[in-house]
C-alpha atoms as a PDB file:
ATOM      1  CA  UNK A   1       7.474  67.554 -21.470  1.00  0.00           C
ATOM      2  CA  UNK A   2       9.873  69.368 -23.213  1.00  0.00           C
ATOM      3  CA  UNK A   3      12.144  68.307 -26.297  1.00  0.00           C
ATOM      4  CA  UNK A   4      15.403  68.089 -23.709  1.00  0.00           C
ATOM      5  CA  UNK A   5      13.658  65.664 -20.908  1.00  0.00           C
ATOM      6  CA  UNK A   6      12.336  63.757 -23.930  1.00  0.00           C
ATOM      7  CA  UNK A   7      15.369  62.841 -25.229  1.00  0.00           C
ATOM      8  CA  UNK A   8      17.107  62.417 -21.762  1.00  0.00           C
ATOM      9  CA  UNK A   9      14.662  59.598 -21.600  1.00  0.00           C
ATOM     10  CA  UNK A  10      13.906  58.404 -24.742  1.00  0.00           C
ATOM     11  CA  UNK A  11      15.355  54.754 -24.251  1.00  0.00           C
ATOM     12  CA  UNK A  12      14.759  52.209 -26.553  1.00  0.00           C
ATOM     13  CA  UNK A  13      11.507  50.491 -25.160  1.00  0.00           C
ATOM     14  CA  UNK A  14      10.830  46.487 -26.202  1.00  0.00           C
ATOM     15  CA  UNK A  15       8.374  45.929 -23.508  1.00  0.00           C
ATOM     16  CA  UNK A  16       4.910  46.611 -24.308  1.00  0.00           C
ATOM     17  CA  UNK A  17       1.008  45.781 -23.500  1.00  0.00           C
ATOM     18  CA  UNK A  18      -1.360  44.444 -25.929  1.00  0.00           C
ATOM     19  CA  UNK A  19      -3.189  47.806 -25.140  1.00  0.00           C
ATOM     20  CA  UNK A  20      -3.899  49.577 -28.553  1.00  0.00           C
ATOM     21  CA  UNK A  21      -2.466  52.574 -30.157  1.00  0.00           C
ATOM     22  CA  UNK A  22      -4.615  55.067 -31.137  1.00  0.00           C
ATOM     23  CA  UNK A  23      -4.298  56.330 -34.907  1.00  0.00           C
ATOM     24  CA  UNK A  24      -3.839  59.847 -34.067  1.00  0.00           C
ATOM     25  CA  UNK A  25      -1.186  59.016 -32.153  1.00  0.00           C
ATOM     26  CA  UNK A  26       0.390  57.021 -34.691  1.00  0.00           C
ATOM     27  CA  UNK A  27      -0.157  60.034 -36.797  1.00  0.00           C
ATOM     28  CA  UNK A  28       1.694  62.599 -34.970  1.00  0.00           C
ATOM     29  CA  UNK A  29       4.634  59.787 -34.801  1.00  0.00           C
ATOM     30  CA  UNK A  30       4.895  59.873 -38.922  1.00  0.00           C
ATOM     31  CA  UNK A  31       4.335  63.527 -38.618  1.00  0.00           C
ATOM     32  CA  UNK A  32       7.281  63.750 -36.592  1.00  0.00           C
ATOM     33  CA  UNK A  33       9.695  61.808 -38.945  1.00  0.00           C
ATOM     34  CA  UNK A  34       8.722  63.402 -41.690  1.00  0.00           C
ATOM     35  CA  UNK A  35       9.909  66.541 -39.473  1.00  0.00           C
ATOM     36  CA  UNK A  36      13.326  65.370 -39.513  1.00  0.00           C
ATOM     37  CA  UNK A  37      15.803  67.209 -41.880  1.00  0.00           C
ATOM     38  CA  UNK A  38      16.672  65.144 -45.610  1.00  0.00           C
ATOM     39  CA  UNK A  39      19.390  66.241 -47.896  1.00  0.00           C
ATOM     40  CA  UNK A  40      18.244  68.954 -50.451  1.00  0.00           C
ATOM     41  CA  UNK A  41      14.559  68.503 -48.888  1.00  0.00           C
ATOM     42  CA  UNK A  42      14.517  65.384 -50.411  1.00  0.00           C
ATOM     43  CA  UNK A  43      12.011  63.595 -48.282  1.00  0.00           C
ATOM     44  CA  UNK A  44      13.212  60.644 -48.843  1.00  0.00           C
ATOM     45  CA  UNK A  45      11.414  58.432 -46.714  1.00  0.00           C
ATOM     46  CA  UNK A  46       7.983  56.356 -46.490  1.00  0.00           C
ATOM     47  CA  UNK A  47       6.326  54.946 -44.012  1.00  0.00           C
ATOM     48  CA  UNK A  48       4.693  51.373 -43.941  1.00  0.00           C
ATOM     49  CA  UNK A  49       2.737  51.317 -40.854  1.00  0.00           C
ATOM     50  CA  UNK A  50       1.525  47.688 -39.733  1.00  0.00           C
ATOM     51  CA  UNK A  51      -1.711  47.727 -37.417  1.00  0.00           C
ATOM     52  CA  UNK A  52      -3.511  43.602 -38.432  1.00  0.00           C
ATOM     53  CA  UNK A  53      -2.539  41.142 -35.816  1.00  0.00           C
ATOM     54  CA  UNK A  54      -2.461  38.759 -38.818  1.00  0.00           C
ATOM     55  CA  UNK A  55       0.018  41.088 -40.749  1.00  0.00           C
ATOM     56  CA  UNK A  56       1.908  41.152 -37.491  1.00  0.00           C
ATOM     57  CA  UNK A  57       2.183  37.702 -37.219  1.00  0.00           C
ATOM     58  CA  UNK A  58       2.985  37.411 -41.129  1.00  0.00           C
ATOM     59  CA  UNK A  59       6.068  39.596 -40.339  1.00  0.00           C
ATOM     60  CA  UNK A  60       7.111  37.587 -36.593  1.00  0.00           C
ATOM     61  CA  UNK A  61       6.958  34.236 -38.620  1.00  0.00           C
ATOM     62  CA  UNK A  62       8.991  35.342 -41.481  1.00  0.00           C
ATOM     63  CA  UNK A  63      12.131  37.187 -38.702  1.00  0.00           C
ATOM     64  CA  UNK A  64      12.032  34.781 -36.727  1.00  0.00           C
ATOM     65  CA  UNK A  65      10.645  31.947 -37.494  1.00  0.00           C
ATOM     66  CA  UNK A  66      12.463  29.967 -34.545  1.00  0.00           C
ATOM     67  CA  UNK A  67      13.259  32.178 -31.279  1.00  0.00           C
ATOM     68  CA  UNK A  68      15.013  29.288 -30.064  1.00  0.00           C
ATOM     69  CA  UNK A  69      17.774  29.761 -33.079  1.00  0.00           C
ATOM     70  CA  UNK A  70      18.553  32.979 -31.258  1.00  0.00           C
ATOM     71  CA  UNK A  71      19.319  31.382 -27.759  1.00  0.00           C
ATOM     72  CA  UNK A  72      23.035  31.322 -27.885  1.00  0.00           C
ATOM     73  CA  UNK A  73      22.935  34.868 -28.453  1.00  0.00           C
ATOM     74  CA  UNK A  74      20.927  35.565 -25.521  1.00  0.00           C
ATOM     75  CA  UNK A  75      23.194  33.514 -23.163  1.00  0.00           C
ATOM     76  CA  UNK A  76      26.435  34.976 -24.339  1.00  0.00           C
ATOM     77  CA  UNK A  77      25.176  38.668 -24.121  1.00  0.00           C
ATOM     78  CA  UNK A  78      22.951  37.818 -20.112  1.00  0.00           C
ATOM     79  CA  UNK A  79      26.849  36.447 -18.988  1.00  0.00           C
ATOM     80  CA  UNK A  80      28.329  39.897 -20.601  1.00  0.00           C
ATOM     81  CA  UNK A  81      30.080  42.182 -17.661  1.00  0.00           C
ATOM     82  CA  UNK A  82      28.778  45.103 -18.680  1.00  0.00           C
ATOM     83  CA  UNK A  83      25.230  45.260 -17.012  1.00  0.00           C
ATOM     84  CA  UNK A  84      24.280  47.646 -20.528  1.00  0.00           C
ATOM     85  CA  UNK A  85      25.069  44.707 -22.754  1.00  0.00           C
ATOM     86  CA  UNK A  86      22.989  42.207 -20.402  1.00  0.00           C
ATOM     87  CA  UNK A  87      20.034  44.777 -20.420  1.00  0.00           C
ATOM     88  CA  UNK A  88      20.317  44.950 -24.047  1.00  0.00           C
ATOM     89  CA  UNK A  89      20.620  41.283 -25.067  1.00  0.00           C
ATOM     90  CA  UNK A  90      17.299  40.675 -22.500  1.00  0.00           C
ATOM     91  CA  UNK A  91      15.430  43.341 -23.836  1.00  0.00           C
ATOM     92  CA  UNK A  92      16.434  42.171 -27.402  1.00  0.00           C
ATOM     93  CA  UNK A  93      15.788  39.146 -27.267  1.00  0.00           C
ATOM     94  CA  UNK A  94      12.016  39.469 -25.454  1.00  0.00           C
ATOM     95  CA  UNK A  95      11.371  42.636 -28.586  1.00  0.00           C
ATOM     96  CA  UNK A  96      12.045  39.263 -30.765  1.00  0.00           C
ATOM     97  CA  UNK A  97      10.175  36.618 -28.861  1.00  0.00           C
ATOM     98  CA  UNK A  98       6.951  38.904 -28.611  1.00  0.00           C
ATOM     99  CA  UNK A  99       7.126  40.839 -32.145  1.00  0.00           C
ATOM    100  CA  UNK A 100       3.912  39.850 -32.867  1.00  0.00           C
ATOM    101  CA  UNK A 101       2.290  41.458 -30.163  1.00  0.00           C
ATOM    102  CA  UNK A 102       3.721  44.920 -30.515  1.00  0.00           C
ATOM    103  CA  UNK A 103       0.863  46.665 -31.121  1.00  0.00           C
ATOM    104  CA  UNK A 104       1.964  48.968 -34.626  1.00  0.00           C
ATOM    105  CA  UNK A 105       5.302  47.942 -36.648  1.00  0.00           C
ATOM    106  CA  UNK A 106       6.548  50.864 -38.867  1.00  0.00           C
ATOM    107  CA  UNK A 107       8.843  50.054 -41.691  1.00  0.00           C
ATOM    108  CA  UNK A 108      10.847  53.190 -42.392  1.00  0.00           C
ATOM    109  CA  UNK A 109      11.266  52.827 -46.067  1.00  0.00           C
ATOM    110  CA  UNK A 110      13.711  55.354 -48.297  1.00  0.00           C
ATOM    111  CA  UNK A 111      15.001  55.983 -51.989  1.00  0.00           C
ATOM    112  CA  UNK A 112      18.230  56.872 -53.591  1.00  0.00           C
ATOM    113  CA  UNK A 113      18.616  60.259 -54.382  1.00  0.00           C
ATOM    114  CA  UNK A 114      19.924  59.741 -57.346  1.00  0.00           C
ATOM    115  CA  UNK A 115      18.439  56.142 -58.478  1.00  0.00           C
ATOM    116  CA  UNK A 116      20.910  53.560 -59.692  1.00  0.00           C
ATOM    117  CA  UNK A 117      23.505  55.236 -58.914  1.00  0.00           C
ATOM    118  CA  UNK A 118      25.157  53.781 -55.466  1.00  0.00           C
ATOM    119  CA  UNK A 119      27.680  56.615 -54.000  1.00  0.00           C
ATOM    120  CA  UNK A 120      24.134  58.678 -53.157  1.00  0.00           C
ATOM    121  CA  UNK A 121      22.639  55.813 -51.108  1.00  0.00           C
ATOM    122  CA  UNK A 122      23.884  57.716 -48.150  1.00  0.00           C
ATOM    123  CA  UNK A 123      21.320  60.223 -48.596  1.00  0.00           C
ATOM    124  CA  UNK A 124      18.342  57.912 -47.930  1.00  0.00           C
ATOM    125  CA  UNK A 125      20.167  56.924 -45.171  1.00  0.00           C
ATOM    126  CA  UNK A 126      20.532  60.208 -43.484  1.00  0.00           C
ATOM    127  CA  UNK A 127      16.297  60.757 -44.356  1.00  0.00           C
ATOM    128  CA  UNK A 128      15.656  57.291 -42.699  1.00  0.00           C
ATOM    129  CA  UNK A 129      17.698  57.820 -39.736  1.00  0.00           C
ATOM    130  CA  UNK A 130      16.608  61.082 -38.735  1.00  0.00           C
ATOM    131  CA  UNK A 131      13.035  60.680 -39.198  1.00  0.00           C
ATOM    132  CA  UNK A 132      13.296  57.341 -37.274  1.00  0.00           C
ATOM    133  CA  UNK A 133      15.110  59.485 -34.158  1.00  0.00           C
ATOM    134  CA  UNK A 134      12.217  62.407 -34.220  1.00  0.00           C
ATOM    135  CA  UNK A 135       9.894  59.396 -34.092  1.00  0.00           C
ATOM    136  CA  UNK A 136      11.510  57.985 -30.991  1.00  0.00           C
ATOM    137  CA  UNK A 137      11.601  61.165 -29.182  1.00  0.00           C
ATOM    138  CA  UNK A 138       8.048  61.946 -30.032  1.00  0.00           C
ATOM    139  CA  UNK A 139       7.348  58.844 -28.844  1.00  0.00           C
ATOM    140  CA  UNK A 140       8.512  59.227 -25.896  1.00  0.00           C
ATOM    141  CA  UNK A 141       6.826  62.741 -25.549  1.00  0.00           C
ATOM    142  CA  UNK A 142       3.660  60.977 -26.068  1.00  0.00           C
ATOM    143  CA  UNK A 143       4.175  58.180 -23.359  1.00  0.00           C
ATOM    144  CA  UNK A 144       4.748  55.907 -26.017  1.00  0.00           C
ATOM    145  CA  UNK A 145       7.622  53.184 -26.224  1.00  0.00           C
ATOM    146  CA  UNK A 146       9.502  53.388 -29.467  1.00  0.00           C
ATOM    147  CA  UNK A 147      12.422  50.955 -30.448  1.00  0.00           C
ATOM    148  CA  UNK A 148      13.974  51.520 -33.637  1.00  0.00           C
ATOM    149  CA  UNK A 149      15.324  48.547 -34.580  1.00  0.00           C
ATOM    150  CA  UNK A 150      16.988  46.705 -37.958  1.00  0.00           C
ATOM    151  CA  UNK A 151      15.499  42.953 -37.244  1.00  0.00           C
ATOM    152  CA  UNK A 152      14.174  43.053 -40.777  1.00  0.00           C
ATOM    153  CA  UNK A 153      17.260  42.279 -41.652  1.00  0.00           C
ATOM    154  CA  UNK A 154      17.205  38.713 -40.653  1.00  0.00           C
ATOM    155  CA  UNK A 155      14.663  38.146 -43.186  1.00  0.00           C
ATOM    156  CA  UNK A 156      14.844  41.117 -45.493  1.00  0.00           C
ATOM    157  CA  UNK A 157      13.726  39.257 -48.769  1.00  0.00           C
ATOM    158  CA  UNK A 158      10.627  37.913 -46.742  1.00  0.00           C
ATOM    159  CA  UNK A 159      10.110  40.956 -45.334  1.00  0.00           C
ATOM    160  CA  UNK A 160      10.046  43.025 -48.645  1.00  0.00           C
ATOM    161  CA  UNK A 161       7.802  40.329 -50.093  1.00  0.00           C
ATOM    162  CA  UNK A 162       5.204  40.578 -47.206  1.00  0.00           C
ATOM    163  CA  UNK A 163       4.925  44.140 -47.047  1.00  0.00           C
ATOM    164  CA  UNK A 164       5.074  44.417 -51.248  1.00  0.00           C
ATOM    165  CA  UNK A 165       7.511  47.026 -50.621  1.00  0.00           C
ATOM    166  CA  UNK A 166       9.031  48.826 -54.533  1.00  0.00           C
ATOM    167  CA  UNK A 167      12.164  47.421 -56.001  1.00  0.00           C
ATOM    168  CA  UNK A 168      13.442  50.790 -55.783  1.00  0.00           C
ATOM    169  CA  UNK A 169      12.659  51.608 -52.051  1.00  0.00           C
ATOM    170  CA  UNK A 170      14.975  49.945 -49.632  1.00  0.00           C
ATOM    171  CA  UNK A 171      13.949  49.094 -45.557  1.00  0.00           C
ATOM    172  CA  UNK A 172      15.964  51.345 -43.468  1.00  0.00           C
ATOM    173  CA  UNK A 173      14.357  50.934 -39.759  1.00  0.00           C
ATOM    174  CA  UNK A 174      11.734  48.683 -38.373  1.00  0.00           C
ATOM    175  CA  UNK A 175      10.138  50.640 -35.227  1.00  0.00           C
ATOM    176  CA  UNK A 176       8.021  48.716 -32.717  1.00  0.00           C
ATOM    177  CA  UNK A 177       5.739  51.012 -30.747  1.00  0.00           C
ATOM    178  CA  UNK A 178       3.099  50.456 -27.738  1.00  0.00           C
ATOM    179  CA  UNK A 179       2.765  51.179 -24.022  1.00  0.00           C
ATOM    180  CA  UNK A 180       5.744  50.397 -22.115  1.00  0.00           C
ATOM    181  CA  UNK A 181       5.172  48.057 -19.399  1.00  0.00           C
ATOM    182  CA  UNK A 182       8.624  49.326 -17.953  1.00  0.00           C
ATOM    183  CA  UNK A 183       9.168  52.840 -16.943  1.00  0.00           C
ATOM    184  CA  UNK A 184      11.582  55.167 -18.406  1.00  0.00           C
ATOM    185  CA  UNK A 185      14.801  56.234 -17.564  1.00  0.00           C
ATOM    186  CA  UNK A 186      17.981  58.351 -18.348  1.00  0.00           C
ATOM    187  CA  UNK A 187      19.559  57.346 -21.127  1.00  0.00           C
ATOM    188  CA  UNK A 188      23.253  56.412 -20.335  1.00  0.00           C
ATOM    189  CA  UNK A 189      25.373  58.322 -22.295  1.00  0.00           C
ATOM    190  CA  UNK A 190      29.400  59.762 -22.425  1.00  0.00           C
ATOM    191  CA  UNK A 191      29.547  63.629 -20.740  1.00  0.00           C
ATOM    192  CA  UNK A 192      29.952  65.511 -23.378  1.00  0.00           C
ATOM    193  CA  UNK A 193      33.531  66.523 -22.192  1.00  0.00           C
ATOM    194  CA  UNK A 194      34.540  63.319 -23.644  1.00  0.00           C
ATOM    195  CA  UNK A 195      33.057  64.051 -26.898  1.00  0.00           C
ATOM    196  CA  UNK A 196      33.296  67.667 -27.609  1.00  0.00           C
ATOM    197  CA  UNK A 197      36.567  69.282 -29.237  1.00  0.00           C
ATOM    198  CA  UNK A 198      36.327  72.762 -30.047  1.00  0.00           C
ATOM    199  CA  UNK A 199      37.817  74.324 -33.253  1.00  0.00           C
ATOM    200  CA  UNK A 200      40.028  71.132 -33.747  1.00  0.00           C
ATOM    201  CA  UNK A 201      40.553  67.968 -32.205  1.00  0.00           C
END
């Protein structure tokens, strides 16, 4: 598979078996990120990589430690026209419901470039988010579902505290990864006539 059918279908995947990952293949997904381009070579990025069912349910407890809380969300977003939104808000919510059984959790973990100093956050921002995309299409190049995802954000104190991550290292991306028990399709995206202006807008 090349690079340009990978990431014509390199959809977010939240369905997955229990079946394991194997570590070289979680290797060659942090090998990918840590392909991605980072302002002034930077490198900005770590890489907490969460295999322990125990861990894994550490983490699921601490997110979301009542699914049900989440409900009202679910039902406005399955009534939503749009059949993308439904899709979304279904596949969400079951990524949420079943986090524990994801078979590896990566925490995509960056630094300031310039520590304490708040105008260069951006920079660990642009590390985290491209590493987390060459991880998704590698993912996907490998068979692998991928869904890069910010859920650590409804716990992100808890989250930090579980996973002992540095007072100076923030949590950029939490990607699930494991078989997909869906199959894969084109991404749904704008033709790029809609997109592209050339030499001005």
């Amino acid at each position: 598979m090349d690079v340009f059918e990978a990431m014509e279908s390199a959809v977010t995947m939240r369905w997955f078996s229990d079946e394991p990952v194997p570590d070289e293949l979680i290797d060659k997904l942090i090998w990918a990120g840590t392909r991605a381009s980072s302002p002034e070579n930077s490198q900005l990025w770590d890489f907490i990589v969460v295999k322990s069912p125990e861990q894994r349910a550490r983490l699921h407890e601490i997110i979301v430690p009542d699914i049900s809380s989440l409900d009202a969300v679910r039902d406005r977003l399955a009534d939503a026209a749009d059949p993308v939104k439904r899709r979304m808000g279904e596949s969400g919510y079951h990524l949420l419901a079943t986090l524990r059984e994801a078979p590896i959790l990566i925490f995509v973990c960056g630094s300031s470039l310039v520590p304490g100093d708040p105008r260069e956050d951006r920079y660990q921002y642009a590390a985290i988010y491209g590493a987390s995309q060459n991880m998704l299409v590698a993912g996907r190049a490998l068979g692998l579902g991928v869904a890069p995802t910010g859920i650590h954000n409804l716990n992100g104190r808890g989250v930090r505290q579980v996973l002992n991550v540095p007072d100076h290292k923030i949590i950029g991306v939490t990607v699930a990864v494991g078989w997909p028990t869906r199959p894969f399709r084109p991404v749904k995206r704008k033709p790029i006539a809609d997109v592209m202006h050339v030499d001005a807008w």
